[in-house]
Protein backbone atom coordinates (compact mmCIF):
# COMPACT_ATOMS: atom_id res chain seq x y z
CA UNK A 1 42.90 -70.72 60.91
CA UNK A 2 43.49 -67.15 62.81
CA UNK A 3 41.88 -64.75 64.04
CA UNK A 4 42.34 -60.95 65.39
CA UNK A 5 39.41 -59.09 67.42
CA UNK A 6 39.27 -55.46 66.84
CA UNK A 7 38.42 -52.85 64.71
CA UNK A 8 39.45 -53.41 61.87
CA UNK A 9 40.89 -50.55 58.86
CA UNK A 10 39.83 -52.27 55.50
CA UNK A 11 39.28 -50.24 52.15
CA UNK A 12 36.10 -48.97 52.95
CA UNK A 13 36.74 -47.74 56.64
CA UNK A 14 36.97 -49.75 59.85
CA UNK A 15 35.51 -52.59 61.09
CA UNK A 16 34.17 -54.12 64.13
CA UNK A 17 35.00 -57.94 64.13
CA UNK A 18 37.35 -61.05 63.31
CA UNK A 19 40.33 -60.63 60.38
CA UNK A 20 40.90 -64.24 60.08
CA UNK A 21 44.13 -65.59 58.24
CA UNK A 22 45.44 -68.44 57.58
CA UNK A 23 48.62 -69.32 55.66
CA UNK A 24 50.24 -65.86 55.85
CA UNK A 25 47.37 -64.37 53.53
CA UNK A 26 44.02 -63.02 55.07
CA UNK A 27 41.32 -65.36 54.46
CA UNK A 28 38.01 -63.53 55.90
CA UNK A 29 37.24 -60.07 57.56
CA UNK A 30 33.66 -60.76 59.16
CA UNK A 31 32.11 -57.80 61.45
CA UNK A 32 29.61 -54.13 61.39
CA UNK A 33 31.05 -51.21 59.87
CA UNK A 34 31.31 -48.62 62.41
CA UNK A 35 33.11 -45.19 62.04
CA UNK A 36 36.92 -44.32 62.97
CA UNK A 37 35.71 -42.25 66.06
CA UNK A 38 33.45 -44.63 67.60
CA UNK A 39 36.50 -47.18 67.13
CA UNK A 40 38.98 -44.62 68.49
CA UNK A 41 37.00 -43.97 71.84
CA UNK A 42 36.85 -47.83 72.23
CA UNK A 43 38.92 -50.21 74.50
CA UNK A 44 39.41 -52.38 71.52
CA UNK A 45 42.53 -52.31 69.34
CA UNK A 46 42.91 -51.24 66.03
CA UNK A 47 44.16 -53.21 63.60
CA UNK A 48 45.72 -51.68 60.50
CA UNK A 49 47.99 -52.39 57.46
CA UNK A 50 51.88 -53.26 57.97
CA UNK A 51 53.95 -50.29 57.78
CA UNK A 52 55.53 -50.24 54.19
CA UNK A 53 58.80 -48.21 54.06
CA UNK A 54 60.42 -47.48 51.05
CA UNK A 55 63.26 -45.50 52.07
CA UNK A 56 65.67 -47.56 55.02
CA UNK A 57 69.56 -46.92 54.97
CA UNK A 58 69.59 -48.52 58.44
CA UNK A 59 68.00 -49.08 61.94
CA UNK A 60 69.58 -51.15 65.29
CA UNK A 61 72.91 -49.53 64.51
CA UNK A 62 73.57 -51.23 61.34
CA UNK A 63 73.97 -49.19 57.67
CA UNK A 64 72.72 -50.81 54.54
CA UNK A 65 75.86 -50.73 53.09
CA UNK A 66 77.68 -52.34 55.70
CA UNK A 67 78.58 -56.53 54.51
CA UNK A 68 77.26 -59.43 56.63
CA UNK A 69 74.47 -60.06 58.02
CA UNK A 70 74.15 -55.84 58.69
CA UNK A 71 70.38 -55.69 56.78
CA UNK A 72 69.07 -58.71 59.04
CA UNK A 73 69.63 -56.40 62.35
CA UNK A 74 67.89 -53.52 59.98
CA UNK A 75 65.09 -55.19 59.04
CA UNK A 76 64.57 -57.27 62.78
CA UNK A 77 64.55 -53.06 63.92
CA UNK A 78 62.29 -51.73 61.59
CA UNK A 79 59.53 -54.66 62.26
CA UNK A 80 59.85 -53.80 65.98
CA UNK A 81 58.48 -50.69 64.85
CA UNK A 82 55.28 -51.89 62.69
CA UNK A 83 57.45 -51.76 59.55
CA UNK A 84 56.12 -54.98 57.65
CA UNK A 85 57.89 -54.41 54.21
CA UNK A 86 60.82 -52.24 52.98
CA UNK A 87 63.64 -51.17 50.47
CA UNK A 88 67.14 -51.19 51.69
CA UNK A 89 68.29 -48.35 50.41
CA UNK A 90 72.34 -47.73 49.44
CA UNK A 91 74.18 -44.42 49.68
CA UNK A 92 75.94 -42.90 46.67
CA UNK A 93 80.03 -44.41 46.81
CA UNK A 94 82.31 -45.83 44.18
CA UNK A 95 80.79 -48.42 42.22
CA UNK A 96 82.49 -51.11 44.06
CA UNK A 97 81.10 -50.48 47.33
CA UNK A 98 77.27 -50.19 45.84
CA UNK A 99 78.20 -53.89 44.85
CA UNK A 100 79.52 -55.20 48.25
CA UNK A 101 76.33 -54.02 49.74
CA UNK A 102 73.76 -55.36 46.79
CA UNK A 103 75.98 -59.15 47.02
CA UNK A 104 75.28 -58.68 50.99
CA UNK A 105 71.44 -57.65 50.24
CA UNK A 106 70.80 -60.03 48.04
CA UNK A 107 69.65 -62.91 49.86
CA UNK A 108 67.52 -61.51 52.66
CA UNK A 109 65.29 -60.45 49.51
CA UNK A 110 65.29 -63.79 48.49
CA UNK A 111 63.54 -65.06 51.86
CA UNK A 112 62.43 -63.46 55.12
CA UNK A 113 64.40 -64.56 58.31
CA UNK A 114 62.02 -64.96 61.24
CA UNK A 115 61.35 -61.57 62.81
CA UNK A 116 62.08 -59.25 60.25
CA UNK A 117 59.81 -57.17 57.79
CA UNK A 118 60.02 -58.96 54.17
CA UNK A 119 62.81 -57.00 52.13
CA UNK A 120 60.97 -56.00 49.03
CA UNK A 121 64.53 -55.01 47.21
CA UNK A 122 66.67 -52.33 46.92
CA UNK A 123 65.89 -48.78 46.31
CA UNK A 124 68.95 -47.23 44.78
CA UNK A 125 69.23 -43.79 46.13
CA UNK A 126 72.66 -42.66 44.25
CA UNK A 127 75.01 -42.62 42.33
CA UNK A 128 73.12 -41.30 39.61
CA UNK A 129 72.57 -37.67 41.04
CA UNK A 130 73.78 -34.18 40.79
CA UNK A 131 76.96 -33.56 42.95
CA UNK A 132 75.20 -30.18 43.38
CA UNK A 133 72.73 -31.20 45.39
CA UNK A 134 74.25 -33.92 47.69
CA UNK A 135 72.61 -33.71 50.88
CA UNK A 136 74.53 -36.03 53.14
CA UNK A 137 74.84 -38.34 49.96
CA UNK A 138 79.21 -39.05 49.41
CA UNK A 139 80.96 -36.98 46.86
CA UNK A 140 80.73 -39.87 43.90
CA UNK A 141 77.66 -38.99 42.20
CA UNK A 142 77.96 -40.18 38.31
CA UNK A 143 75.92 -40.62 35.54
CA UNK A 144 74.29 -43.59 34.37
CA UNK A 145 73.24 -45.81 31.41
CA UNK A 146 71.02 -48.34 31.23
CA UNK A 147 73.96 -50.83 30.91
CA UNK A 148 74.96 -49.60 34.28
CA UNK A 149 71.36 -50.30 35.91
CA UNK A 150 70.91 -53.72 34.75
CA UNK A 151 74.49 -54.73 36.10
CA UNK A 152 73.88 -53.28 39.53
CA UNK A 153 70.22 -55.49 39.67
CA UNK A 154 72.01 -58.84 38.20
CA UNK A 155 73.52 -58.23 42.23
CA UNK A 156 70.00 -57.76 43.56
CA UNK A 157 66.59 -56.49 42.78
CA UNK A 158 66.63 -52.65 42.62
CA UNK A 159 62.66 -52.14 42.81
CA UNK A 160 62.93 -48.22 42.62
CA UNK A 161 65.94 -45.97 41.19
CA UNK A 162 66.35 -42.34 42.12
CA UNK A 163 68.07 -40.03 39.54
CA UNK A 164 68.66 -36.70 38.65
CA UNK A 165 67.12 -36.01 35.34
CA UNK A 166 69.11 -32.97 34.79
CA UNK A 167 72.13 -34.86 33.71
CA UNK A 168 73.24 -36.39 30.43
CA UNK A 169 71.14 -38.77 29.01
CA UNK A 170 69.17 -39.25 32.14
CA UNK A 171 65.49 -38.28 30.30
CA UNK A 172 66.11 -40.96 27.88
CA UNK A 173 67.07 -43.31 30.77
CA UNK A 174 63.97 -42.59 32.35
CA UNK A 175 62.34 -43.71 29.66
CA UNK A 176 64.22 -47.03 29.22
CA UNK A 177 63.81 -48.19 32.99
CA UNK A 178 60.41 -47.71 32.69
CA UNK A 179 60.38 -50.06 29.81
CA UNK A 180 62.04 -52.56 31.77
CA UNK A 181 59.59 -52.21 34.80
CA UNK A 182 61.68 -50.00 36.93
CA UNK A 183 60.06 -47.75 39.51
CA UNK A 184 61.99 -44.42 39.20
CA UNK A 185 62.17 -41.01 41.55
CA UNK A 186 63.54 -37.72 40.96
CA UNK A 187 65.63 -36.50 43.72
CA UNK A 188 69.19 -35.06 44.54
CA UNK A 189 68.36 -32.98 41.58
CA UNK A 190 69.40 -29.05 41.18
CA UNK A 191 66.79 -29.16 38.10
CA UNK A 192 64.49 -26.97 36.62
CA UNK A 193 60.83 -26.58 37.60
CA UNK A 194 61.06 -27.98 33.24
CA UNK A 195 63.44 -30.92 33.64
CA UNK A 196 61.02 -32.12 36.42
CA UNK A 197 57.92 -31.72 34.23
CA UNK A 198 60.20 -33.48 31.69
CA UNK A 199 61.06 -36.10 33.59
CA UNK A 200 57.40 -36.93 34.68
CA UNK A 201 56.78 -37.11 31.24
CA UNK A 202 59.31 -39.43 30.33
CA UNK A 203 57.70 -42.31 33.36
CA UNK A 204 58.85 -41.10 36.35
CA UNK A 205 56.50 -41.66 38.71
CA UNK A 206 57.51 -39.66 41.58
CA UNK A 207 59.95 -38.10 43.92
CA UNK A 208 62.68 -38.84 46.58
CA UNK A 209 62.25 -36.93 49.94
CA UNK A 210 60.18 -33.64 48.88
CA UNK A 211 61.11 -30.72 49.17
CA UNK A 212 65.47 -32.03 50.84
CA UNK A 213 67.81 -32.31 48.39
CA UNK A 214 66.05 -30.48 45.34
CA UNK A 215 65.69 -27.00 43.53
CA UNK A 216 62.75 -24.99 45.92
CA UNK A 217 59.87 -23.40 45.06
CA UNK A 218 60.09 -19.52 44.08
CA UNK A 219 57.31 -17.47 42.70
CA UNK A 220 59.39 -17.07 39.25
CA UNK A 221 61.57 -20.25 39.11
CA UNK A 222 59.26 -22.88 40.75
CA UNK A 223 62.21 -25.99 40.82
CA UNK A 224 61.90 -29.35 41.20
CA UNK A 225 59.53 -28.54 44.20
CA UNK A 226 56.97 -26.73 42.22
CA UNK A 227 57.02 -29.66 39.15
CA UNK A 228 56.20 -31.57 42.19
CA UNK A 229 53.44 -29.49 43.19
CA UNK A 230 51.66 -29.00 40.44
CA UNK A 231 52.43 -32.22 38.65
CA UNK A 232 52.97 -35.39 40.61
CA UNK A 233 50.63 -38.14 41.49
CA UNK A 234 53.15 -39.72 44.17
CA UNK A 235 56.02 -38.40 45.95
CA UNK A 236 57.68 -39.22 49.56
CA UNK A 237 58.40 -36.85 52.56
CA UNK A 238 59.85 -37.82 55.79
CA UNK A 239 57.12 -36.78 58.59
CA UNK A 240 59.75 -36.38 61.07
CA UNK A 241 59.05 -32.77 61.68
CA UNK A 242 62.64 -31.98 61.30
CA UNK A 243 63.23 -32.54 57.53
CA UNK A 244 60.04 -30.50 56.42
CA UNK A 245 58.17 -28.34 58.05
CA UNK A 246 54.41 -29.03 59.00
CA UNK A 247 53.51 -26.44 56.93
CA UNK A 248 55.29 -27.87 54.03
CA UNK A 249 53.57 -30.95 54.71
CA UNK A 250 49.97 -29.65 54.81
CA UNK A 251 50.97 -27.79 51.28
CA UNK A 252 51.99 -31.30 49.81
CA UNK A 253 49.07 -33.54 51.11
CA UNK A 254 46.87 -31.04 49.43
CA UNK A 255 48.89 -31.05 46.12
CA UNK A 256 50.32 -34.67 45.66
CA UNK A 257 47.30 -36.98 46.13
CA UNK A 258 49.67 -40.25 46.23
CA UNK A 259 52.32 -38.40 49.04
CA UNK A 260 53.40 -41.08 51.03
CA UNK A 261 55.39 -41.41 54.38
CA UNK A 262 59.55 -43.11 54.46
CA UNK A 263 61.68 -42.82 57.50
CA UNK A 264 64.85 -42.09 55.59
CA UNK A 265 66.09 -43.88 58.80
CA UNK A 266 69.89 -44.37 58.97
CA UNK A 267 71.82 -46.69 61.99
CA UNK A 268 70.73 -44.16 64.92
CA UNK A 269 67.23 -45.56 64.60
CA UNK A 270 65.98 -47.36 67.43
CA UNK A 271 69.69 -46.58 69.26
CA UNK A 272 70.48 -44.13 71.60
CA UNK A 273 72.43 -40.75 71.15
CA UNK A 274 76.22 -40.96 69.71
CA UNK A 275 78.12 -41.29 66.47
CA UNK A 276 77.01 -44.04 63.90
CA UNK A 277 77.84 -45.14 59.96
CA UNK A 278 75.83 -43.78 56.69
CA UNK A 279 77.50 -45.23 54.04
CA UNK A 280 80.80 -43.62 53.67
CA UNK A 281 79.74 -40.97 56.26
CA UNK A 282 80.48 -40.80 60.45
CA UNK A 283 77.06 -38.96 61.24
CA UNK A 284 75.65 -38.08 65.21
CA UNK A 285 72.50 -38.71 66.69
CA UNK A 286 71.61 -35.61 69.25
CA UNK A 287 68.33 -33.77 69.99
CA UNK A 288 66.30 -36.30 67.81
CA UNK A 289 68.14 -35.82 64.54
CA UNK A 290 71.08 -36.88 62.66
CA UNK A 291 73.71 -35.08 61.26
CA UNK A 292 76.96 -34.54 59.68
CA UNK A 293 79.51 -32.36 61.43
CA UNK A 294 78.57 -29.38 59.77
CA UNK A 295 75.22 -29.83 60.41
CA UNK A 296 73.87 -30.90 57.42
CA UNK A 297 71.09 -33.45 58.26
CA UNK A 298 72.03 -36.86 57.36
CA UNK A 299 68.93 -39.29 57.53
CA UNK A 300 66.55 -40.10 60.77
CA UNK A 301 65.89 -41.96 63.52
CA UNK A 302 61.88 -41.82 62.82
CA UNK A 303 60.01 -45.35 62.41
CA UNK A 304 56.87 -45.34 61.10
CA UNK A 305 55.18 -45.92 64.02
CA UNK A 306 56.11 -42.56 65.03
CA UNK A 307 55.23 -40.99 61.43
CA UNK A 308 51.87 -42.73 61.66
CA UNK A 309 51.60 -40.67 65.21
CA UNK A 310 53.24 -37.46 63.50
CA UNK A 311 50.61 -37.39 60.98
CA UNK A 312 47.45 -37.79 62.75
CA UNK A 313 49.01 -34.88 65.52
CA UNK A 314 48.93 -32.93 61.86
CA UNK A 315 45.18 -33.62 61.48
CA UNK A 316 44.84 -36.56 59.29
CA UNK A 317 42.37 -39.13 60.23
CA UNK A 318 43.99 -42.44 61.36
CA UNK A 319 42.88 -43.82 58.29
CA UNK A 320 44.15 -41.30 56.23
CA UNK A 321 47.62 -41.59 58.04
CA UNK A 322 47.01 -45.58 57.74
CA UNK A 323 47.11 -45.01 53.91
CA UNK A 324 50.25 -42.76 53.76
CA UNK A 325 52.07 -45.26 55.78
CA UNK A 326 51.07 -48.54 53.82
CA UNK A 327 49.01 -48.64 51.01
CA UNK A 328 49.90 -45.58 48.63
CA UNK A 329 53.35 -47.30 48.91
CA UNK A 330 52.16 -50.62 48.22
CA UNK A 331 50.75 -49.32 45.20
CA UNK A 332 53.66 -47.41 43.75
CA UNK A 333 55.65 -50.74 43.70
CA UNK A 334 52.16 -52.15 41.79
CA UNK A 335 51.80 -55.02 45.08
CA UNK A 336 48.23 -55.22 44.81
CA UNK A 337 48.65 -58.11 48.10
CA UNK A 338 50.25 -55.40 50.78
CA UNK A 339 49.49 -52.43 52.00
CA UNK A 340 45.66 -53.49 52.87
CA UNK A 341 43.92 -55.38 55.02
CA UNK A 342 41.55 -57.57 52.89
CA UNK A 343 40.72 -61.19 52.01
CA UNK A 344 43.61 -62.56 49.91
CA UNK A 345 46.32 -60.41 51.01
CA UNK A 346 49.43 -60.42 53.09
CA UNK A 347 48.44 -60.89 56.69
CA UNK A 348 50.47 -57.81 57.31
CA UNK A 349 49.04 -56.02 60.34
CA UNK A 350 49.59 -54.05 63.51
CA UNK A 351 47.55 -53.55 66.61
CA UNK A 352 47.76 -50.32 68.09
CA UNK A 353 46.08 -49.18 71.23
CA UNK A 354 43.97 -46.05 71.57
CA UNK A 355 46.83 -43.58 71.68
CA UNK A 356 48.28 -45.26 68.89
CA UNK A 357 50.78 -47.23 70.26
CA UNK A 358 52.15 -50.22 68.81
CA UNK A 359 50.77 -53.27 70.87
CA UNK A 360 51.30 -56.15 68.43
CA UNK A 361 52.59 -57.12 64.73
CA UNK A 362 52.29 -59.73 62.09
CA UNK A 363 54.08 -60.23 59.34
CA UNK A 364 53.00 -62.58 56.35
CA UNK A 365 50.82 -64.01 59.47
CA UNK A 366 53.26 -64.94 62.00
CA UNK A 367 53.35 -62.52 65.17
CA UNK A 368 56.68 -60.99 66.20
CA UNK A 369 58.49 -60.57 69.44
CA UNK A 370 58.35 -56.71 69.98
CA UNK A 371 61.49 -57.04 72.60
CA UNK A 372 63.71 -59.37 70.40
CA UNK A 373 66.54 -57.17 70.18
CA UNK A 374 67.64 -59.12 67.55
């Protein structure tokens, strides 16, 4: 058996003491309760949940719809960076290319090479949106049938589907993905504050990057934004500070009690400035963001160690941040065994020092090298 010394986040606040684990699954968290700012001013480490990302087009320089071994690198980046579990996420493109990359995801979310955060599945992010409201998302946005769906995951496991529910036949598709366990987002929508509402009640359980890519919120047409608002349990938002503002933030962590934290991160993450793949798309990395040539923003280059960092600098309590970053995510995909530290689930954790930096990570209980470049 295990052990880590620290303090130590578990459901009901942090801990002073041993998380012991033993065949990748926490066995025992033994220790005093003690409050988040006595363990802040300590010398100890904390010790909190695995990053869980649900939103990763790429990382190390690779793009998830690239062919070979393009999601290892990805997924080898993202742990670097506390990420314990994510969805590869594909770009809208002609249905042939969505295939390539699902035959290429396919078996890293089978099993978990050594070094690299466990790939929960695929979170299909297009093509089934509104070629209205693109965003950096190619020009081949289509509608869908169920049919369609079920083909696409015979390739690989597509754990969450985002859709426009605006289009033809897309309400009653809501409704038949959820019967067949589907998680599914609205985004890329130029919707109605109603076809929102609409879609919500129909199983949709939340949205794709708030407040980008979406109808806004005005005072007599409220959008997709304001269904959000005043309707949604879960939703996600990048915390880059680029994508939304921080005001825009503070408005949605007081309306959506389930908003939780992706990176939307495309091949720039982790690399240094210059021109990189999204899909079908030649985007730049400059002045911390990434972009198409018109200067459309095309993804990030945040990690979620840094959105973890961006959110307490906003106010939230490291636990707070802790659950924004892990376990509301966790829970949207219904994985009761991630996304918290407690006895019989994943030994996902990472040790940060006292300025939150990321000292240390374990995935499924097996520590990673932080400078594998992979």
């Amino acid at each position: 058996m295990n052990s880590l010394y620290g303090h130590i986040l578990t459901p009901q606040g942090f801990v002073h003491g041993l998380l012991r684990h033993a065949g990748g699954r926490i066995t025992a968290i033994e220790g005093t309760p003690v409050d988040e700012a006595q363990a802040r001013a300590s010398t100890l480490p904390l010790l909190l949940p695995g990053f869980i990302d649900l939103h990763v087009h790429g990382g190390g320089g690779h793009d998830t719809m690239g062919a070979g071994d393009a999601a290892l690198h990805i997924a080898r980046t993202h742990a670097r960076h506390g990420t314990t579990a994510l969805l590869a996420t594909t770009m809208t493109a002609p249905l042939g290319e969505i295939e390539t990359a699902l035959r290429a995801l396919a078996p890293l979310c089978q099993a978990r090479p050594a070094g690299t955060a466990r790939v929960l599945g695929v979170h299909l992010e297009g093509p089934y949106i509104n070629p209205g409201r693109l965003g950096a998302q190619p020009d081949f946005a289509i509608t869908a049938t169920l049919a369609d769906v079920l083909a696409l995951h015979a390739l690989a496991p597509l754990r969450l589907v985002t859709l426009a529910p605006e289009l033809p036949g897309h309400i009653e598709l809501i409704v038949a993905l959820r019967a067949q366990g589907f998680v599914v987002q609205i985004g890329h929508s130029a919707g109605s504050f109603e076809d929102g509402v609409a879609a919500l009640a129909a199983g949709a359980t939340g949205f794709t990057h708030l407040f980008n890519a979406m109808t806004g919120l005005h005072h007599r047409e409220p959008g997709m934004v304001g269904a959000a608002l005043a309707h949604a349990e879960r939703a996600e938002i990048i915390p880059d500070l680029l994508h939304v503002h921080p005001g825009a933030i503070r408005v949605a962590l007081r309306a959506i009690p389930g908003l939780y934290c992706v990176t939307d991160s495309t091949a720039a993450a982790g690399m240094p400035d210059g021109d990189y793949r999204l899909g079908r798309h030649t985007v730049t990395k400059c002045l911390g963001g990434v972009r198409l040539p018109d200067g459309t923003l095309a993804g990030s280059t945040l990690t979620m160690d840094q959105a973890l960092r961006n959110l307490v600098a906003l106010g939230l309590s490291v636990a707070e941040a802790s659950r924004r970053t892990a376990t509301i995510a966790a829970v949207h995909l219904g994985l009761a065994d991630r996304g918290v530290l407690a006895p019989g689930a994943w030994a996902d954790v990472v040790v940060l020092d006292a300025s939150l930096q990321l000292q240390r990570v374990l995935i499924e209980g097996v520590e990673i090298d932080l400078e594998d470049a992979g």
